[in-house]
Protein backbone atom coordinates (compact mmCIF):
# COMPACT_ATOMS: atom_id res chain seq x y z
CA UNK A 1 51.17 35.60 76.00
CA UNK A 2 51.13 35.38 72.61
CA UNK A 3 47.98 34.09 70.91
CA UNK A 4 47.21 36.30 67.54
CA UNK A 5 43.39 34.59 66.97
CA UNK A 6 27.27 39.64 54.58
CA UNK A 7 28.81 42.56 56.31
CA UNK A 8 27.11 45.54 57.46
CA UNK A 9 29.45 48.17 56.59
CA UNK A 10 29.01 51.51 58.99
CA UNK A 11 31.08 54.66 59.04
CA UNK A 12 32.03 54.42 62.59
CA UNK A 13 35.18 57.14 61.61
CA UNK A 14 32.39 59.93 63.56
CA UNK A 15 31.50 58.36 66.48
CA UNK A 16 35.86 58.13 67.04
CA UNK A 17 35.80 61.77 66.02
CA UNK A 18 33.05 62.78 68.63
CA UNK A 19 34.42 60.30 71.08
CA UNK A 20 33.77 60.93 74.51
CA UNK A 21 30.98 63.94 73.50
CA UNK A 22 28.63 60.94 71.70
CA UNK A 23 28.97 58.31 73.96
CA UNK A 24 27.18 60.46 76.97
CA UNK A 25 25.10 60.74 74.11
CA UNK A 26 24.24 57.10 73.87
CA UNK A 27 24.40 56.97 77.39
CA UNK A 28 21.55 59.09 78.26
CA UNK A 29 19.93 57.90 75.25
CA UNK A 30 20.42 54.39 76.77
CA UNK A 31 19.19 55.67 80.74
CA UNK A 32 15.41 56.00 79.16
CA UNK A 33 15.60 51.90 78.62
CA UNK A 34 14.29 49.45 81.42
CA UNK A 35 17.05 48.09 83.05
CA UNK A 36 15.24 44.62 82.84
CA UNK A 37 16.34 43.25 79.70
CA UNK A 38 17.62 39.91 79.50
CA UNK A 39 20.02 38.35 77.43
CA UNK A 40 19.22 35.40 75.16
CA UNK A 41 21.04 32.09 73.72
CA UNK A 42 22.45 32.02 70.66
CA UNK A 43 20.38 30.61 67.53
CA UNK A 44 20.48 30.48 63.80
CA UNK A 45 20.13 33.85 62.47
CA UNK A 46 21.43 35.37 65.47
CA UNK A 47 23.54 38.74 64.51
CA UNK A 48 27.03 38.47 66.24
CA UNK A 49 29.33 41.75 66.71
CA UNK A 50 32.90 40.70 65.83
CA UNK A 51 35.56 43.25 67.79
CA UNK A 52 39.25 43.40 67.86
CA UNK A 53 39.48 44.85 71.62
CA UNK A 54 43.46 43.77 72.08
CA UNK A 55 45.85 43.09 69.39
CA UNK A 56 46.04 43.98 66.00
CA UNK A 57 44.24 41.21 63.14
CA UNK A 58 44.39 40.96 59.91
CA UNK A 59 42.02 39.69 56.65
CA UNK A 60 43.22 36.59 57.35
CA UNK A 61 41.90 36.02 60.63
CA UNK A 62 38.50 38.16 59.69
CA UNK A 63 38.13 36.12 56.84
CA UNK A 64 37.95 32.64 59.13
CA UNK A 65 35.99 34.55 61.71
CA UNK A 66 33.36 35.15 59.35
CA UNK A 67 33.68 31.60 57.59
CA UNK A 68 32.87 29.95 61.25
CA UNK A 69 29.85 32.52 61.84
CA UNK A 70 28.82 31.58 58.33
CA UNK A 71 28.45 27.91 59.44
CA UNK A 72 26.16 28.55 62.59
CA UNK A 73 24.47 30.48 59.92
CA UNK A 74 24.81 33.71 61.94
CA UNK A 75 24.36 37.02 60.75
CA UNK A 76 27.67 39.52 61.82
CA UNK A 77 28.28 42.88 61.95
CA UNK A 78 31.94 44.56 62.20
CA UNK A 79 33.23 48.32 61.79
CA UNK A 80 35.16 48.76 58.59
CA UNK A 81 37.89 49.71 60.73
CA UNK A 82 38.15 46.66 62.77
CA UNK A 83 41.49 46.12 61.05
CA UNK A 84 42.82 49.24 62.35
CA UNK A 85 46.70 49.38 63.95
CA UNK A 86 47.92 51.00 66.47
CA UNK A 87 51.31 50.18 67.27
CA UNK A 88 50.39 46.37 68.09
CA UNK A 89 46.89 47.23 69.05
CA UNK A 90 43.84 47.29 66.95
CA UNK A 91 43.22 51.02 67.26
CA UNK A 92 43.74 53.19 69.74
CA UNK A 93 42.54 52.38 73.46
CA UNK A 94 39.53 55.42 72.58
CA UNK A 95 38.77 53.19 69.79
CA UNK A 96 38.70 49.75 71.04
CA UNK A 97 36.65 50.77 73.90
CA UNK A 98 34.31 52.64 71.65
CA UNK A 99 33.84 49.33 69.65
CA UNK A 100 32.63 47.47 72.65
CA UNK A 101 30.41 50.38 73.89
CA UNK A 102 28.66 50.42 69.95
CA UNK A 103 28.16 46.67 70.06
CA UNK A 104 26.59 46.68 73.69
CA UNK A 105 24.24 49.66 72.49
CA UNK A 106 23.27 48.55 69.81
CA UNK A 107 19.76 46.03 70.01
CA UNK A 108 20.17 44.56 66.72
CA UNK A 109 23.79 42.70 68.05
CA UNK A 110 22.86 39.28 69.91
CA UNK A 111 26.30 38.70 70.78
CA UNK A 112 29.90 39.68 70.66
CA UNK A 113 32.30 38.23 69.80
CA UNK A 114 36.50 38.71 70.00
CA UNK A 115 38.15 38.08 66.48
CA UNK A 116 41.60 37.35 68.86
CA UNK A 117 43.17 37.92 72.05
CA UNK A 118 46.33 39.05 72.48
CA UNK A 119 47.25 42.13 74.36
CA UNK A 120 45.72 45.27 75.09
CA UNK A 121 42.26 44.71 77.04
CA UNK A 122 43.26 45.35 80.32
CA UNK A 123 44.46 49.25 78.97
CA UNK A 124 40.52 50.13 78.53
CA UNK A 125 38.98 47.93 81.79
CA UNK A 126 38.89 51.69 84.06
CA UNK A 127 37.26 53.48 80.71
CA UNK A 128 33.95 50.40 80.44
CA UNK A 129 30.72 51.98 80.57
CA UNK A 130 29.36 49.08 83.06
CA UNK A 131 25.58 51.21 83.24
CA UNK A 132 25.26 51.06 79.21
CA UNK A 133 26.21 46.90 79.79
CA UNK A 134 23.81 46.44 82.28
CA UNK A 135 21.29 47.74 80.49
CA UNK A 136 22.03 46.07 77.76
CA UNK A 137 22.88 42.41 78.32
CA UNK A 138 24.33 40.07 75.65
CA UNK A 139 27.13 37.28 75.77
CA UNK A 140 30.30 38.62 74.89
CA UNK A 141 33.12 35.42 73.92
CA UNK A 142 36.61 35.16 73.91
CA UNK A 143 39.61 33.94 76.04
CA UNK A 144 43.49 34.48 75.85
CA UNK A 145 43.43 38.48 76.28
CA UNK A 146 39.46 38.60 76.47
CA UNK A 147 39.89 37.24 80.38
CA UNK A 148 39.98 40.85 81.29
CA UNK A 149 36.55 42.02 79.89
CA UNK A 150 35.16 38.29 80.78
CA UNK A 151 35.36 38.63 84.77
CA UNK A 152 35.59 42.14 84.84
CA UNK A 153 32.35 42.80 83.02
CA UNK A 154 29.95 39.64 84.38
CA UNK A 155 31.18 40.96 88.21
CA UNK A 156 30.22 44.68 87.34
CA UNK A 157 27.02 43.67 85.26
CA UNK A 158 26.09 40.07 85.61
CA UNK A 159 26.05 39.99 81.51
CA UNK A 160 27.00 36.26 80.20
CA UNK A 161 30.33 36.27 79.44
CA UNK A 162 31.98 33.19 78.00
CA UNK A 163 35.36 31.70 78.40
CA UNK A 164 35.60 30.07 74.20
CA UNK A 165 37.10 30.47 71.21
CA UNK A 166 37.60 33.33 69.68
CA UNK A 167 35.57 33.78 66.47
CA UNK A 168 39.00 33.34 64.31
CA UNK A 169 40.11 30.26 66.01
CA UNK A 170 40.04 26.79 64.08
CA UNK A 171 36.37 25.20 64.92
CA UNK A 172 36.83 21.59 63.91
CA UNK A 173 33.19 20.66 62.72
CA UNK A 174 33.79 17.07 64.90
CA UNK A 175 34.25 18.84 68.10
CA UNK A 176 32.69 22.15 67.66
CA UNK A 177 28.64 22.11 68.71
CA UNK A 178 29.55 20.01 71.96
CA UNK A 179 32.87 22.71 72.34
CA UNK A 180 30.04 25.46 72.24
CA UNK A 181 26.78 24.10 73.15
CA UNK A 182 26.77 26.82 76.38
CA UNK A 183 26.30 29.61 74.11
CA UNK A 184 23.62 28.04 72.69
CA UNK A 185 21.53 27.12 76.43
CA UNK A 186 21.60 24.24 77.75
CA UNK A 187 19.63 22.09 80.17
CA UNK A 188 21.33 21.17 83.29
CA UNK A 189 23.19 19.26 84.32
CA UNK A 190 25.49 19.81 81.29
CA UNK A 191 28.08 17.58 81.19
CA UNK A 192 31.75 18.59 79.97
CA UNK A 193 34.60 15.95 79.73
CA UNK A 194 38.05 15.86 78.00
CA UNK A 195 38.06 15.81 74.33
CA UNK A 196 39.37 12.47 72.32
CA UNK A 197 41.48 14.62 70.04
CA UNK A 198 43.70 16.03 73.50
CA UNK A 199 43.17 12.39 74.83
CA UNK A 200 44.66 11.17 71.64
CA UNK A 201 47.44 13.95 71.73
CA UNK A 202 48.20 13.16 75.75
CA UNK A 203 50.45 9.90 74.48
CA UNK A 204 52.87 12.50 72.58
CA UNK A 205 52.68 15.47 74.62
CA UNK A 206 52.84 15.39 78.22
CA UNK A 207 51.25 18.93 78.31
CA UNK A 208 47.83 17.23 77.46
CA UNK A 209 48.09 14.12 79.79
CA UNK A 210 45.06 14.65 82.39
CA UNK A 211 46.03 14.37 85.82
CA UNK A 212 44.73 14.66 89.72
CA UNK A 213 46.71 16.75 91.85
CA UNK A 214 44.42 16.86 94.82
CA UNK A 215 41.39 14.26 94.21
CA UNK A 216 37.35 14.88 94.89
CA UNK A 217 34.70 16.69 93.89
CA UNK A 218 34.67 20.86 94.23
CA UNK A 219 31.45 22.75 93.40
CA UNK A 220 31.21 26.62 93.03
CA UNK A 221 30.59 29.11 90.15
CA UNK A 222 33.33 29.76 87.56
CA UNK A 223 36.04 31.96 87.21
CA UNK A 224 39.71 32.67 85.93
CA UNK A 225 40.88 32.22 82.47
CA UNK A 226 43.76 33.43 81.64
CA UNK A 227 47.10 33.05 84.18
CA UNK A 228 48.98 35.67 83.01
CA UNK A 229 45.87 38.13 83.28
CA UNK A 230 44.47 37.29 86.23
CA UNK A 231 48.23 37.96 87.63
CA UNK A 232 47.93 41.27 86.12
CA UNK A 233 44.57 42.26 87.64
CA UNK A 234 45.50 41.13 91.43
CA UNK A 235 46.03 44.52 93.52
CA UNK A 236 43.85 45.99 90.95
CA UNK A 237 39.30 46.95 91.01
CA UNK A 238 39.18 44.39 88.77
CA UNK A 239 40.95 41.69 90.53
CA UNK A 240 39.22 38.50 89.84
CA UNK A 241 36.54 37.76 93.14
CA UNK A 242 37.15 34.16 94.05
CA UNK A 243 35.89 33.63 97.05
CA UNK A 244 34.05 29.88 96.92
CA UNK A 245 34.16 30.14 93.36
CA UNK A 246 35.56 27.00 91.24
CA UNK A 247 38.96 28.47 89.38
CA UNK A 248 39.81 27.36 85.95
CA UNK A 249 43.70 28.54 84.29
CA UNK A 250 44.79 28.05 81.47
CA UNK A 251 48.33 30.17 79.96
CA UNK A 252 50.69 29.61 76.47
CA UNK A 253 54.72 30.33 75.77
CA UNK A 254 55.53 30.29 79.32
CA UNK A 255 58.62 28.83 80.48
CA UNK A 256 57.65 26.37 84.04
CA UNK A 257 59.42 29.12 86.05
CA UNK A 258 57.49 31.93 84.96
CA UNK A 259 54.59 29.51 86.11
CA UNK A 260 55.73 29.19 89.00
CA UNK A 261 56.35 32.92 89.81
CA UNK A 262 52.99 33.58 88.88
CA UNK A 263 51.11 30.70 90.56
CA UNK A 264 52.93 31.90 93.41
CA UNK A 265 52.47 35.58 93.11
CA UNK A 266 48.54 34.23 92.93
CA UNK A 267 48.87 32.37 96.45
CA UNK A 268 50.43 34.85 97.89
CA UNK A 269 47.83 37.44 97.05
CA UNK A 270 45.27 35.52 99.01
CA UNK A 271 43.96 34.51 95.35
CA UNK A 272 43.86 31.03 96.32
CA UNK A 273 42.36 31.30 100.06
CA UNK A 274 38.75 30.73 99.62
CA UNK A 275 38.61 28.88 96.20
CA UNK A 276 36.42 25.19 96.26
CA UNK A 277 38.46 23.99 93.35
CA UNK A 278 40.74 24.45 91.30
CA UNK A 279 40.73 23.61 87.39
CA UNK A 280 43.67 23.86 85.21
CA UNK A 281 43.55 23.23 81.54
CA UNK A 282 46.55 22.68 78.97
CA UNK A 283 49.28 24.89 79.62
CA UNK A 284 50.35 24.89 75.54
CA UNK A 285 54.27 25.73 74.57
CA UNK A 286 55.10 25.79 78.22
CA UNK A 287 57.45 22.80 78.77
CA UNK A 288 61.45 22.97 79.23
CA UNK A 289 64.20 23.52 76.75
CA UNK A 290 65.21 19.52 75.44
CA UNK A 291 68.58 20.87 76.49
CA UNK A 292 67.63 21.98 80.06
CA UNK A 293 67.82 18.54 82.66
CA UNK A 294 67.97 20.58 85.42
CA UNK A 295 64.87 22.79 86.14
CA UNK A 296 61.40 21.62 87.18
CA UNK A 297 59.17 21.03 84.09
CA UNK A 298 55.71 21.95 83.98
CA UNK A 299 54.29 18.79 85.77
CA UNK A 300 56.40 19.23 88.69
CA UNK A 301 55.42 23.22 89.42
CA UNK A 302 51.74 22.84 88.95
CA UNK A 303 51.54 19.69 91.18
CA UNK A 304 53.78 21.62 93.80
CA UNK A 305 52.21 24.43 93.93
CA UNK A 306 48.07 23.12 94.26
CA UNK A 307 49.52 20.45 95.73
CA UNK A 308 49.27 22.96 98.73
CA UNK A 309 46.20 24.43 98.47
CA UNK A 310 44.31 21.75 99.74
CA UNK A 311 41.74 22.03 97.37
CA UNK A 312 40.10 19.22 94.73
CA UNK A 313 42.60 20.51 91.96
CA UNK A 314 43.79 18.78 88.17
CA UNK A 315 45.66 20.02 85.41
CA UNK A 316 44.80 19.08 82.15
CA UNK A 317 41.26 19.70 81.29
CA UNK A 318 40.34 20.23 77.80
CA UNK A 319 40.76 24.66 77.32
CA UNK A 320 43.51 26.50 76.90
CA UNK A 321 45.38 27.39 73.52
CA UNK A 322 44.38 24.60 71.40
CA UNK A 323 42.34 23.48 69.14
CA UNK A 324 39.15 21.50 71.30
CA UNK A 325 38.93 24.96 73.49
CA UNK A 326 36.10 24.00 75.55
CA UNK A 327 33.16 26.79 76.69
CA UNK A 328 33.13 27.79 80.49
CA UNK A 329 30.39 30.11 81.34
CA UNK A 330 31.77 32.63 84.02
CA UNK A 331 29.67 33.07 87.11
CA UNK A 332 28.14 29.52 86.42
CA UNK A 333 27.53 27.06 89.16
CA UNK A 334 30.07 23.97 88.42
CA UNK A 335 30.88 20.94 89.52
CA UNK A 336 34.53 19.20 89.01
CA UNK A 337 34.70 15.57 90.03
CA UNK A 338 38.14 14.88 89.66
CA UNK A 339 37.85 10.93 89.40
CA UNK A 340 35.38 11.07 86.54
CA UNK A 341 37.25 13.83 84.49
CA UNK A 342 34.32 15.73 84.30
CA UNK A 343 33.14 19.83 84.82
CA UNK A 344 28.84 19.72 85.19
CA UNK A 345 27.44 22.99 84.34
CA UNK A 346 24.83 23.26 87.11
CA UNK A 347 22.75 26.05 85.94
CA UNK A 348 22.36 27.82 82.48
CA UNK A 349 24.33 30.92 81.92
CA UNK A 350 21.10 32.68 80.60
């Protein structure tokens, strides 16, 4: 993979100095709390948490994560060492993980939210402090990298977790409050179809066209992100559960046979043997070489390999790598009708 995606400034340099010693301190701290707290939709004035739990950003991308939380006219909050590096990681693993632990303790955060994806999340999944989450539940957004934490940390916690943009990524104002509108609540049934903008782009890109691979109507609650990651977590205690859930995959920069391999890895793993659907979205910077005639492109290995699974399946829906990303609640109840190019959100995520 390869996606790269006023301000409270804290010295957060102690609590990395104290490090393991001051989080049991927050812990127990956290242990006197009822463990009924709920977590709430997003609104104007709402403070986000902006983290850098994978790869390394940069101004740049902090600079348009802040101008797109300045036009939901949210507050935010990030550690003056969000920019840290690490080799290609935004601080050390002790440090990333610490990051997500401050935001979750921490009451005055609504939300958090990834700056980028990347690589690196799946380093810190054994270290998560799952009791502090639960206690302290809050939707936590991202995709790309962020599928780790996503599945990982609704399964362990039930805390919302969405499957969006990250909070650098470009938010056309056209597309953006329907793109989002789940972290926002909503009142079921929620409707969400394929954008005009990858409609529009499906007539020079085959990699947007929308298409039925296995046709009829699937309904379950959501999971996946990700293909690459959830690859990665199979065999592992955070393997994706996906038993009569509703799967939705999305990857970048991979060549059709590396699909292929990893679809297949997937259905060999028994990933595939008790989904109710199956939901792909645009597989960006994934077709073959011009100069390669010879191989199977991208259409042919996704349609071969669902094809199989007997499952209502399509490839195409509007997430992924691009621009009209959109939201996908995990754990939601969901509906795909693959004749009306639609995914219903069932229930809210709150």
């Amino acid at each position: 993979m390869n996606d790269q995606d006023k301000i409270d400034r804290r010295d957060f340099g102690k609590l990395i100095a104290v490090g393991a010693s001051a989080l049991l301190l927050s812990d127990v701290a956290e242990a006197a709390k009822p463990a009924s707290a709920k977590a709430k939709p997003l609104k104007a004035g709402s403070k986000i948490g902006i983290i850098a739990p994978a790869t390394r950003s940069n101004e740049t991308r902090l600079e348009n994560a802040k101008a797109n939380l300045d036009s939901f006219d949210f507050k935010y909050f990030h550690s003056d060492k969000i920019l840290d590096t690490h080799g290609n990681f935004a601080g050390t693993d002790t440090h990333r993980l610490s990051e997500i632990h401050r935001m979750y303790s921490d009451t005055s955060i609504d939300a958090i939210w990834a700056i980028g994806g990347g690589y690196g999340t799946t380093r810190i999944l054994d270290r998560l402090n799952f009791d502090l989450i639960k206690r302290n539940p809050k939707p936590l957004i991202g995709y790309s990298d962020i599928t780790a934490l996503l599945n990982t940390i609704h399964q362990k916690t039930g805390s919302p977790c969405f499957h969006a943009p990250v909070a650098a990524s470009d938010l056309k104002p056209k597309f953006v409050r329907d793109m989002l509108a789940p972290l926002f609540g909503i009142k079921p049934p929620f409707i969400i179809g394929l954008s005009e903008a990858n409609i529009l782009r499906g007539a020079k890109a085959n990699e947007f066209n929308y298409k039925v691979i296995t046709p009829g109507k699937a309904r379950g609650k959501l999971a996946g992100g990700n293909l690459s990651l959830l690859v990665s977590l199979v065999g592992t205690k955070h393997a994706v559960e996906t038993r009569n859930k509703l799967v939705f995959i999305e990857d970048v920069g991979e060549a059709p046979y590396r699909i292929d391999r990893m679809l297949t890895h997937l259905i060999s793993s028994g990933f595939f043997s008790n989904v109710r659907g199956v939901i792909l979205g645009i597989f960006s910077d994934c077709n073959l070489k011009e100069d390669d005639t010879e191989s199977f492109n991208l259409e042919q290995v996704v349609t071969e390999r669902m094809k199989q699974l007997s499952v209502p399946s399509v490839y195409g829906f509007s997430f992924g790598h691009i621009k009209e990303n959109c939201t996908l609640p995990i754990g939601v109840e969901a509906e795909l009708d693959t004749a009306a190019k639609t995914v219903t959100l069932l229930e809210d995520a709150y």
